[in-house]
C-alpha atoms as a PDB file:
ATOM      1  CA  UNK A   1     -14.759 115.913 142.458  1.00  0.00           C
ATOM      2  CA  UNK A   2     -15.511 119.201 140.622  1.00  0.00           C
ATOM      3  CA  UNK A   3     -12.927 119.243 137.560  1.00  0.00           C
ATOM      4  CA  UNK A   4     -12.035 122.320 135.845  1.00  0.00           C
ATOM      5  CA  UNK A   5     -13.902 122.282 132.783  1.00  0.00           C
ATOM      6  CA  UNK A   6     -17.513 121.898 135.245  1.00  0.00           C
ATOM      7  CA  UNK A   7     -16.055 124.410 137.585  1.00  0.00           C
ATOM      8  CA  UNK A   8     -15.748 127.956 134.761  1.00  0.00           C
ATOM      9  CA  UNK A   9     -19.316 126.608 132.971  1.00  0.00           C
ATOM     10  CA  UNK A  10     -20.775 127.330 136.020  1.00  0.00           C
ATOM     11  CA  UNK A  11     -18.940 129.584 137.902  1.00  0.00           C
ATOM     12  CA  UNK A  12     -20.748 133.151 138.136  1.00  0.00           C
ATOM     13  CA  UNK A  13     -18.075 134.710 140.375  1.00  0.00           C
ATOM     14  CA  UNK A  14     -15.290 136.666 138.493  1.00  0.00           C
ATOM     15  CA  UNK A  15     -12.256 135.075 139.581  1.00  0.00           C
ATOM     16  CA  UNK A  16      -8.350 135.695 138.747  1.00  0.00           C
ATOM     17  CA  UNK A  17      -6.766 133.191 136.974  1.00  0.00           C
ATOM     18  CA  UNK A  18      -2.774 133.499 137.043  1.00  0.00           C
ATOM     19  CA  UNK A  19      -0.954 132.188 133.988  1.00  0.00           C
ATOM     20  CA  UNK A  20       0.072 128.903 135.848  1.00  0.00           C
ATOM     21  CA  UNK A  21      -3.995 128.549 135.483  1.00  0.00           C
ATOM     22  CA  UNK A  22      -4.392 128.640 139.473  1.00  0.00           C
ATOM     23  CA  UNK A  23      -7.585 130.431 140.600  1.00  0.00           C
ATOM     24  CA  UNK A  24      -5.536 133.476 142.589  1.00  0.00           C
ATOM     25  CA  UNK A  25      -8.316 135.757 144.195  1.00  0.00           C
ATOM     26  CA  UNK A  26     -11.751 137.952 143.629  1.00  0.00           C
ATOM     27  CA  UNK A  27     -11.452 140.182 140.930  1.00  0.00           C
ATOM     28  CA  UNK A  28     -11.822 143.896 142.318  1.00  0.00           C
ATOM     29  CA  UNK A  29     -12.625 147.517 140.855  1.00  0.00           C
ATOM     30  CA  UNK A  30      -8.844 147.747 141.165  1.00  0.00           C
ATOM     31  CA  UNK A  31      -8.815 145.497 137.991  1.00  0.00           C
ATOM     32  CA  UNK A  32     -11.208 147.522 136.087  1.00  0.00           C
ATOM     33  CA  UNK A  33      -9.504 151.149 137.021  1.00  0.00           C
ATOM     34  CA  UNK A  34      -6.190 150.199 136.461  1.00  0.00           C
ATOM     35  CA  UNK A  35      -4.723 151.711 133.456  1.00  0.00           C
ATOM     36  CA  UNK A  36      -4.861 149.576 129.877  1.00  0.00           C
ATOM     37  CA  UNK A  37      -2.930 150.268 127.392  1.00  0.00           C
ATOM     38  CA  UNK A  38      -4.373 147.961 124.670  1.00  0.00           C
ATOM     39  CA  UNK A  39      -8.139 147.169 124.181  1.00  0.00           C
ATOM     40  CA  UNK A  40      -9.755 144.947 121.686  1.00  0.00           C
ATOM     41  CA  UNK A  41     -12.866 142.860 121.195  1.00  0.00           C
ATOM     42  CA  UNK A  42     -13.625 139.113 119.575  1.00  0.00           C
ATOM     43  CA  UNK A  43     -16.642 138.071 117.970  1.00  0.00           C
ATOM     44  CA  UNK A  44     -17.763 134.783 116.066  1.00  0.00           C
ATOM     45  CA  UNK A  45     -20.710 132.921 114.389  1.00  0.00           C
ATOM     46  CA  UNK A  46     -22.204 135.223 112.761  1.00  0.00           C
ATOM     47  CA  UNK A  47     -23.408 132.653 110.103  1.00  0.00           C
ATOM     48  CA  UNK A  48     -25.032 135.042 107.468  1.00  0.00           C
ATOM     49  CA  UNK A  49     -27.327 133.509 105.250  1.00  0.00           C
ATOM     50  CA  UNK A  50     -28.298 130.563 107.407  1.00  0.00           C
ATOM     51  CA  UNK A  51     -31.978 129.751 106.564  1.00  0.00           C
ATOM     52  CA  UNK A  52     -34.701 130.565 109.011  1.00  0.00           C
ATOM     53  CA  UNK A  53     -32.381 132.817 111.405  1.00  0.00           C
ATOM     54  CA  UNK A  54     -32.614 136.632 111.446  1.00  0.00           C
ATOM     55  CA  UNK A  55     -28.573 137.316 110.329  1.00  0.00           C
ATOM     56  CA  UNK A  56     -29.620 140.372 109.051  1.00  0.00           C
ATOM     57  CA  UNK A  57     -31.136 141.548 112.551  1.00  0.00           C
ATOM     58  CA  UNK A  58     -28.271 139.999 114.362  1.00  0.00           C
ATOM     59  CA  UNK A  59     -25.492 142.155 112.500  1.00  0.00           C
ATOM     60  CA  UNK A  60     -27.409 145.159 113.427  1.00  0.00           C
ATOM     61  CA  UNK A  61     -27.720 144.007 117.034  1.00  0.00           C
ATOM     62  CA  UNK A  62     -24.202 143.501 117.051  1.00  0.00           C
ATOM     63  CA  UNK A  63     -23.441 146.760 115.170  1.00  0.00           C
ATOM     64  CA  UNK A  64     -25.511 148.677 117.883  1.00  0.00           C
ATOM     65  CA  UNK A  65     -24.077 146.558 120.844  1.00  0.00           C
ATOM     66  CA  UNK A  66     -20.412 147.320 119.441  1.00  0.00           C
ATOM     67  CA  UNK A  67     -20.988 151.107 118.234  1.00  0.00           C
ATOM     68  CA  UNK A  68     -22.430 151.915 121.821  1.00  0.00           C
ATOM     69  CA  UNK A  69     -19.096 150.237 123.977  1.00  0.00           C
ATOM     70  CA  UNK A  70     -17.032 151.694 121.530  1.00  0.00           C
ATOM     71  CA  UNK A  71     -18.235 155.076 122.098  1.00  0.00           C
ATOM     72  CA  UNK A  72     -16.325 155.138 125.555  1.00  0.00           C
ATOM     73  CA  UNK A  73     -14.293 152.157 125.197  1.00  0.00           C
ATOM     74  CA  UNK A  74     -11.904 152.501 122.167  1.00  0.00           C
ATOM     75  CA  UNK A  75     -10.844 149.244 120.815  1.00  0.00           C
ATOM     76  CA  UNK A  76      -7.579 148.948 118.735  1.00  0.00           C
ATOM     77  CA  UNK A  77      -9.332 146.632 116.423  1.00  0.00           C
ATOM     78  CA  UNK A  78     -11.938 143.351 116.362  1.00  0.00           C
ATOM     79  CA  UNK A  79     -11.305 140.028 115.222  1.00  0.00           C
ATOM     80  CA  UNK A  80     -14.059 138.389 113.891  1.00  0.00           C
ATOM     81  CA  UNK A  81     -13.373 134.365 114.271  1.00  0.00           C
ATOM     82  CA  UNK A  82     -15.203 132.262 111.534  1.00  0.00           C
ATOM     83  CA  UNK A  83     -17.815 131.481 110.522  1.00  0.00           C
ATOM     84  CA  UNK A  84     -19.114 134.414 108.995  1.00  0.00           C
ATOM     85  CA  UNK A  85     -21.331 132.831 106.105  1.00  0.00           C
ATOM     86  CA  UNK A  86     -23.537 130.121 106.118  1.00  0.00           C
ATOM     87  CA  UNK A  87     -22.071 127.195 103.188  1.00  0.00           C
ATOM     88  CA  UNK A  88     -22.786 129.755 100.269  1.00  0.00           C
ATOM     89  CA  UNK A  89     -19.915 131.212  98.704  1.00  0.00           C
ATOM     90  CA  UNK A  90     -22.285 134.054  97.312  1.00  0.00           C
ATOM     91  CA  UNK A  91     -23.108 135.481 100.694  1.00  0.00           C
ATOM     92  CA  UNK A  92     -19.392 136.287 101.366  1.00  0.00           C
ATOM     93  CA  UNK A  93     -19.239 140.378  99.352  1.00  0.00           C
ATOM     94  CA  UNK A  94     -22.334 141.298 101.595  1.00  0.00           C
ATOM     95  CA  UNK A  95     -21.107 140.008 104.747  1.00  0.00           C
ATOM     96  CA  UNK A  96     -17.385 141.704 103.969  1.00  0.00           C
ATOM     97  CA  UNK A  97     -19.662 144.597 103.224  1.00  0.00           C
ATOM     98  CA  UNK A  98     -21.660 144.640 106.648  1.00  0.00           C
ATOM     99  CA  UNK A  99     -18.826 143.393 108.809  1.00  0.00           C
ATOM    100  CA  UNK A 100     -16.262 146.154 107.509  1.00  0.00           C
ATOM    101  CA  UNK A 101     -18.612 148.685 109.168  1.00  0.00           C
ATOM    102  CA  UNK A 102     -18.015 147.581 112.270  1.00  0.00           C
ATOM    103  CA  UNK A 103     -14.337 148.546 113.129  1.00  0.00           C
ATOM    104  CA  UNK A 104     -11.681 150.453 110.412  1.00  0.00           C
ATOM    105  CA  UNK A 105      -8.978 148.086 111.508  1.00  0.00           C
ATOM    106  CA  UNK A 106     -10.968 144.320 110.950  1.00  0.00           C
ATOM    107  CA  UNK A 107      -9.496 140.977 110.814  1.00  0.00           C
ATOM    108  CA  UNK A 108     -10.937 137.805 110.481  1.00  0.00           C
ATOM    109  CA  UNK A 109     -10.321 134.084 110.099  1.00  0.00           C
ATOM    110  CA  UNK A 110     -12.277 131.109 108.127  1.00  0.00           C
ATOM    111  CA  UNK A 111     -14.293 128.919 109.696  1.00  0.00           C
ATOM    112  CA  UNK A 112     -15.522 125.713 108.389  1.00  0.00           C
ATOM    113  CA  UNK A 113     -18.542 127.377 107.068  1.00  0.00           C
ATOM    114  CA  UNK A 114     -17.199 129.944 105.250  1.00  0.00           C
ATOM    115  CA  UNK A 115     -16.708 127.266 101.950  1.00  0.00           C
ATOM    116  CA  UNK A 116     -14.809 129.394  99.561  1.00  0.00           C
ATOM    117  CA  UNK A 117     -12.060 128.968  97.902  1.00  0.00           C
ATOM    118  CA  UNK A 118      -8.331 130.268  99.624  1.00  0.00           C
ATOM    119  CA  UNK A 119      -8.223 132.629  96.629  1.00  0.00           C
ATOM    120  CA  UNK A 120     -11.763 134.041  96.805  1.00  0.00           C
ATOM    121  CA  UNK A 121     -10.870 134.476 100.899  1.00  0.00           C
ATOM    122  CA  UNK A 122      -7.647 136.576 100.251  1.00  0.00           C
ATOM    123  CA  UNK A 123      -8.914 138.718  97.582  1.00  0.00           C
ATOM    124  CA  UNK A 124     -12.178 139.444  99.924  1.00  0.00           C
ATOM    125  CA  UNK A 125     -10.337 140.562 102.764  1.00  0.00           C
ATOM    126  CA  UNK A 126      -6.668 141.489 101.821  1.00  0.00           C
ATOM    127  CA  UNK A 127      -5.283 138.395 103.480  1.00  0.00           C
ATOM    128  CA  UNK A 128      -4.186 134.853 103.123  1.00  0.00           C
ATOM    129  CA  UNK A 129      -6.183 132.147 105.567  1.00  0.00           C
ATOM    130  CA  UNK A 130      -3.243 132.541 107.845  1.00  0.00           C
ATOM    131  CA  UNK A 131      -1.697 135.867 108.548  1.00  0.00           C
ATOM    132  CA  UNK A 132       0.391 137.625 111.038  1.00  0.00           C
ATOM    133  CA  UNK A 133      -0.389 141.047 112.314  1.00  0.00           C
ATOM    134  CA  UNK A 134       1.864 143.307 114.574  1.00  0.00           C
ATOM    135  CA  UNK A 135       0.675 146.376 116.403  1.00  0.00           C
ATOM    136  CA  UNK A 136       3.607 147.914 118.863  1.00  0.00           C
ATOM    137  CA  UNK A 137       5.099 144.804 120.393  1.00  0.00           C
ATOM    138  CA  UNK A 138       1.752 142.885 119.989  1.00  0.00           C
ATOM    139  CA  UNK A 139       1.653 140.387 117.803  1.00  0.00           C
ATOM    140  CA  UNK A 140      -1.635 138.737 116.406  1.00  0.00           C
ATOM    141  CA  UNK A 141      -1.734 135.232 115.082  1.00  0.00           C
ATOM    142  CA  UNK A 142      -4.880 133.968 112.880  1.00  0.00           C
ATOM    143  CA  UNK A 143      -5.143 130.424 111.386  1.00  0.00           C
ATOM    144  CA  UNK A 144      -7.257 128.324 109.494  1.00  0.00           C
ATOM    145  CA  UNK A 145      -9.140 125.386 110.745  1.00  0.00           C
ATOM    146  CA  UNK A 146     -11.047 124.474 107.667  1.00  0.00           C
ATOM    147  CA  UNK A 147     -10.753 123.623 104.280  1.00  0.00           C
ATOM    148  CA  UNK A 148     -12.892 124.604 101.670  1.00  0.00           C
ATOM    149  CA  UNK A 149     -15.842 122.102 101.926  1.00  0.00           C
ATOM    150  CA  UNK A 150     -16.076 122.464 105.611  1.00  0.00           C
ATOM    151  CA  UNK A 151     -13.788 119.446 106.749  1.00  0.00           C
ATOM    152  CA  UNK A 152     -12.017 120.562 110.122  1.00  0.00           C
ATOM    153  CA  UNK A 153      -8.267 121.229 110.042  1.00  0.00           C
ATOM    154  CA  UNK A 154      -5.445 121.106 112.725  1.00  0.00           C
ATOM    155  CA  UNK A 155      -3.330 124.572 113.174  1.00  0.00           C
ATOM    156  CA  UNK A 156      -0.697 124.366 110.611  1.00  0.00           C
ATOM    157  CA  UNK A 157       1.874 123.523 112.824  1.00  0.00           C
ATOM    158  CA  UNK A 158       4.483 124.108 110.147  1.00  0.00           C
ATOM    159  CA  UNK A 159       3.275 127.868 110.086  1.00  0.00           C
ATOM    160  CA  UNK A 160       2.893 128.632 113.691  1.00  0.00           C
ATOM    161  CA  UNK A 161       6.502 127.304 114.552  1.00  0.00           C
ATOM    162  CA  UNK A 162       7.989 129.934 112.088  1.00  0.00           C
ATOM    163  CA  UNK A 163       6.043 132.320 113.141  1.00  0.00           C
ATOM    164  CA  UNK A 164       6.224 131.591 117.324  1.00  0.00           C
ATOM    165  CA  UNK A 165       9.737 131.634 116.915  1.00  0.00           C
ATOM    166  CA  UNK A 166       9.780 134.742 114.850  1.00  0.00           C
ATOM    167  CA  UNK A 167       7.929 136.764 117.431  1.00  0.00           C
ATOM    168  CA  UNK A 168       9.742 134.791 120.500  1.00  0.00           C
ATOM    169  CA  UNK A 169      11.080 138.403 121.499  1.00  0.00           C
ATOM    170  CA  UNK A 170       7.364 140.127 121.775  1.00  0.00           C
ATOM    171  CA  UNK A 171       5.668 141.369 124.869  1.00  0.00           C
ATOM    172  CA  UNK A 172       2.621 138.923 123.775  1.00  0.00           C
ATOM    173  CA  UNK A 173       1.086 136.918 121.376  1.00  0.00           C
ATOM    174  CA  UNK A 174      -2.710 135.989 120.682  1.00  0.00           C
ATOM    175  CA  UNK A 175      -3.661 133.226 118.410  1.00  0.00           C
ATOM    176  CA  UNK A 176      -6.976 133.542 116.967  1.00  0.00           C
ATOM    177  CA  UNK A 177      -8.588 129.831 115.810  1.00  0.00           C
ATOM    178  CA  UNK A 178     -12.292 129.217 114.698  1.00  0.00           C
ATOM    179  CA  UNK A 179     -11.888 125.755 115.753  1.00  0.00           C
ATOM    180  CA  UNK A 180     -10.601 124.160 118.865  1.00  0.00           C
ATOM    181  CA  UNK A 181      -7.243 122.604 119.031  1.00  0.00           C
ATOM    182  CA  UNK A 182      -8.162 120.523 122.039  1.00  0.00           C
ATOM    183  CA  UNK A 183     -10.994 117.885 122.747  1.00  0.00           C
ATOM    184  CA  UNK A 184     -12.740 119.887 125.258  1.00  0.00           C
ATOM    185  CA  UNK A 185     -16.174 119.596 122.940  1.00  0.00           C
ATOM    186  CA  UNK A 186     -18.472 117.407 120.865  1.00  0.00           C
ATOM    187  CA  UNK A 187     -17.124 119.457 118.185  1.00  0.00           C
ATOM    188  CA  UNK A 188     -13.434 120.338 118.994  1.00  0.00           C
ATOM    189  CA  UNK A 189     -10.561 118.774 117.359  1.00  0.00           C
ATOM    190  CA  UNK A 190      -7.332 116.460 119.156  1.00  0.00           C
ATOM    191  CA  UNK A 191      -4.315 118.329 117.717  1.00  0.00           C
ATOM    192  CA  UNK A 192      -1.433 116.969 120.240  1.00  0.00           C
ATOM    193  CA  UNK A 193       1.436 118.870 118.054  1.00  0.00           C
ATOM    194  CA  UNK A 194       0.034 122.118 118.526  1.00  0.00           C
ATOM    195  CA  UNK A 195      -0.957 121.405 121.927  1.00  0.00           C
ATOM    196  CA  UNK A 196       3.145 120.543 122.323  1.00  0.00           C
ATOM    197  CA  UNK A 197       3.920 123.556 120.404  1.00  0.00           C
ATOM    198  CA  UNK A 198       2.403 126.109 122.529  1.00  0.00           C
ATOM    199  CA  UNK A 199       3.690 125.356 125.369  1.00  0.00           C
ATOM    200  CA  UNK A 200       7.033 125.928 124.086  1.00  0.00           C
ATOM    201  CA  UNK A 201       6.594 130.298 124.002  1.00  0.00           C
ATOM    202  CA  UNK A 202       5.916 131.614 128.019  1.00  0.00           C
ATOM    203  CA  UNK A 203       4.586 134.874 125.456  1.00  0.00           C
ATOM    204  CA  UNK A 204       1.553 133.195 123.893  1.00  0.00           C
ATOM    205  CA  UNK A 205      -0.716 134.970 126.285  1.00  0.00           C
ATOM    206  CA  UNK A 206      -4.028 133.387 124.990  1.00  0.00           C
ATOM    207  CA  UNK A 207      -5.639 131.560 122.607  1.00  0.00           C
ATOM    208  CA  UNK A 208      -9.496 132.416 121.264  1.00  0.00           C
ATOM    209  CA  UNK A 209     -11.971 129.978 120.025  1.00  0.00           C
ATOM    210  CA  UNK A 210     -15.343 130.104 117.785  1.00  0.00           C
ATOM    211  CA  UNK A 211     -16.874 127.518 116.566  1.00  0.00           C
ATOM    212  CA  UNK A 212     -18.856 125.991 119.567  1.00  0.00           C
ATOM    213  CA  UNK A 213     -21.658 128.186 120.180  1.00  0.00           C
ATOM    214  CA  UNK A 214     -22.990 126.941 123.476  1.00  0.00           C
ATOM    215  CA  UNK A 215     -19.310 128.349 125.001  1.00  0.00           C
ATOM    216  CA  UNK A 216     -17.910 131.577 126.584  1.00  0.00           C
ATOM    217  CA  UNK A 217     -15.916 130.474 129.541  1.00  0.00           C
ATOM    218  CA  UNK A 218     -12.166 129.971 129.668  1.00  0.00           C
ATOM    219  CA  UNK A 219     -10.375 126.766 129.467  1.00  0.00           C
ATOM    220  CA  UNK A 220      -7.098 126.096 130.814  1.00  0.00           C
ATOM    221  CA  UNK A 221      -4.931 123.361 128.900  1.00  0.00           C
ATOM    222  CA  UNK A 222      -3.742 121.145 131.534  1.00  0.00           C
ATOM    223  CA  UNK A 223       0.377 121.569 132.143  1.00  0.00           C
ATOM    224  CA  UNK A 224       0.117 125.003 129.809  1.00  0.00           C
ATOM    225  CA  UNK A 225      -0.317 128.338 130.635  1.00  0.00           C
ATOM    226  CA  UNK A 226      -2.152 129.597 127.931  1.00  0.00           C
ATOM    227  CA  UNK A 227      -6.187 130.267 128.671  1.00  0.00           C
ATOM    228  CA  UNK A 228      -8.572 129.417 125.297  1.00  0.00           C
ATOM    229  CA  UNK A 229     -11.227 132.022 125.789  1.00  0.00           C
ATOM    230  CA  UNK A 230     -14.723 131.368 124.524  1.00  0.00           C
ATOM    231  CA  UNK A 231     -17.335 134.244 122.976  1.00  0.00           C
ATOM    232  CA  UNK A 232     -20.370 132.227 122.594  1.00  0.00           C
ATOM    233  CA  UNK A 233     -21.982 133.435 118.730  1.00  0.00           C
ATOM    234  CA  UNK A 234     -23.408 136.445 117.061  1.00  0.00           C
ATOM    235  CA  UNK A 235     -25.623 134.311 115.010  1.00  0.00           C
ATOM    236  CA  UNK A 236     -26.839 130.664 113.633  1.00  0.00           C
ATOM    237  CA  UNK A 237     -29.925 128.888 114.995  1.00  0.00           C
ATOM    238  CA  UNK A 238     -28.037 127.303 118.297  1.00  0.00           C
ATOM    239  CA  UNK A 239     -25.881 128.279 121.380  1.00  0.00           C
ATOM    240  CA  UNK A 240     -25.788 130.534 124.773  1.00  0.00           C
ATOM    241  CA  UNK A 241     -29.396 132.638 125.373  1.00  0.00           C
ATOM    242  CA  UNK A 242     -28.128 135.349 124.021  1.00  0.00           C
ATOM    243  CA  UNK A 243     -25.626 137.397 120.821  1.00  0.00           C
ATOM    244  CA  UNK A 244     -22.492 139.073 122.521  1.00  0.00           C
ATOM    245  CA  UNK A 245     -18.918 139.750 122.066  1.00  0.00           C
ATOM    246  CA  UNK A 246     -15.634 139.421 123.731  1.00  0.00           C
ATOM    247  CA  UNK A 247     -13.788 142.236 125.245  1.00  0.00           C
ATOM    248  CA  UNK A 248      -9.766 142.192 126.263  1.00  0.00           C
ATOM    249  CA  UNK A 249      -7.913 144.818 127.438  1.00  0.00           C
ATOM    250  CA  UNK A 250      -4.031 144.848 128.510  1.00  0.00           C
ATOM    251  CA  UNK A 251      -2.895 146.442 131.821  1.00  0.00           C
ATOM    252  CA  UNK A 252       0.013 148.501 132.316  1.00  0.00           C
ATOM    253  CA  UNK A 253       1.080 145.556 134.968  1.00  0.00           C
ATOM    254  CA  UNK A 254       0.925 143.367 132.190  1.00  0.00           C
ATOM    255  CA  UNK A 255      -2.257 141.737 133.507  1.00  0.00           C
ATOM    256  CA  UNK A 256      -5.265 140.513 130.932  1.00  0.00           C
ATOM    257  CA  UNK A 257      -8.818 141.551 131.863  1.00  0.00           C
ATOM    258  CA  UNK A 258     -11.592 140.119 130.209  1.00  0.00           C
ATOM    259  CA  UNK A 259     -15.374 139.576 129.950  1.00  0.00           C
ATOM    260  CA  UNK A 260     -18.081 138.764 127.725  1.00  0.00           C
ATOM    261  CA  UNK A 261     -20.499 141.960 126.675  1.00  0.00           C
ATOM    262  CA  UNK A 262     -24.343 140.449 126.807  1.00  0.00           C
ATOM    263  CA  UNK A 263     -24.380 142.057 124.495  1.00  0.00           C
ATOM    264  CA  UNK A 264     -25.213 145.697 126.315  1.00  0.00           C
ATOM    265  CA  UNK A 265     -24.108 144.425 130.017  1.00  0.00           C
ATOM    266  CA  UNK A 266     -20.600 142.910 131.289  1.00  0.00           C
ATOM    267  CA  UNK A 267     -20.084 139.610 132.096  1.00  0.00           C
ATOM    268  CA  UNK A 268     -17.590 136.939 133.397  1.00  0.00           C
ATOM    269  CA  UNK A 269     -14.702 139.367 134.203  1.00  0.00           C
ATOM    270  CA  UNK A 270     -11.505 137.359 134.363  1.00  0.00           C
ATOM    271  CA  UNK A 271      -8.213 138.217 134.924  1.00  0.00           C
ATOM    272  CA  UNK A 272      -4.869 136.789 133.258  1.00  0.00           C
ATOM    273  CA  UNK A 273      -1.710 138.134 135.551  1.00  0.00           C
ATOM    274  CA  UNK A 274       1.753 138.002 133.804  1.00  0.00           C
ATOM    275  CA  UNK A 275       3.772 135.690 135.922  1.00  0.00           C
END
């Protein structure tokens, strides 16, 4: 039997996926007319400075490829998740540099190979390795999965569970991670308290992964409700065929659409319904 992880790698048709994680029905233009009310994108793996790759070509690909949807699809902001250097501490000013062109209203978290120092991160980018944003009754949750020499790192469960049950009121919640929580992958991580803790707030309304450049499907945790959403890589020497991003918008029914951009055409248009 087909199990779900087989089924979204290689499933081409866009399907709706409730939040129970049931496949529902087809997704239709009615999905992409209806009205959102919240737009942003996700990008990862850029891996600046990693030898024999073209990083500097690749941020201008991506720079084009975002400028272009942007022109006629305003996003509220872009997260981009990890990995933005390759191991050198030096390379992190330039990237900050290139990456703050992108989008006025940036945020990013620290993958295992961006090794600097927690102090060197915050004063680069105006935040600590985990931070809280809120925009409206959005709230945006970004964690660290890495320590400073690259060694992968559990969610700080300690600092989620404040701040889940500080934001148990919002309309939604989205948890940015460079690294897996779950096993799904040669290079995920098995982190059964967060795991337990996420299921405990019906608000969490996804979770977005880096790290594992070969994936930009959706994952459904089994028994949760929450869907991990892949975006493939902008960069490094390995992964999907090609450098995209990850585009979500919120309906006015409360719905979630989403899709990869390839990086110029749409692709694997989901749908998230509020239940």
């Amino acid at each position: 039997m087909m199990n779900r992880r087989t089924f979204f790698k290689g499933v081409s048709a866009a399907v709706v996926i409730t939040a129970a994680g049931k496949i529902a029905a087809a997704v239709t233009p009615r999905h992409f007319n209806s009205k959102t009310i919240f737009r942003f994108a996700v990008a990862s793996d850029w891996h600046f400075g990693e030898p024999n790759t073209p990083s500097e070509q690749n941020f201008q690909d991506l720079k084009t490829a975002f400028d272009r949807y942007q022109q006629h699809n305003h996003c509220e902001f872009l997260v981009f998740n990890g990995d933005i250097i390759h191991n050198d501490p030096a390379l992190l000013p330039g990237a900050v540099t290139r990456l703050k062109q992108l989008h006025p209203r940036l945020f990013v978290t620290h993958g295992n190979h961006d090794m600097v120092a927690p102090e060197i991160w915050e004063q680069a980018w105006g935040h600590p390795l985990h931070h809280d944003v809120v925009i409206g009754n959005q709230v945006l949750l970004l964690g660290n999965t890495a320590d400073e020499k690259g060694t992968y790192l559990c969610p700080d469960v300690d600092w989620f569970a404040r701040k889940l049950e500080q934001y148990k009121t919002a309309d939604n919640i989205f948890i940015f991670l460079h690294i897996t929580p779950v096993k799904w992958t040669d290079n995920g991580l098995d982190c059964p308290e967060f795991k337990a803790l996420i299921q405990k707030y019906p608000n969490i309304r996804a979770i977005f992964n880096g790290h594992d450049h070969d994936q930009d499907n959706v994952k459904m945790l089994e028994g949760s409700k929450i869907p991990f959403l892949f975006d493939g890589h902008v960069g490094g020497s390995w992964g999907v065929g090609y450098h995209g991003f990850r585009v979500v918008e919120l309906k006015e029914d409360g719905s979630i659409l989403s899709f990869i951009m390839n990086p110029l055409s749409r692709q694997g248009e989901k749908v998230f319904s509020k239940v």
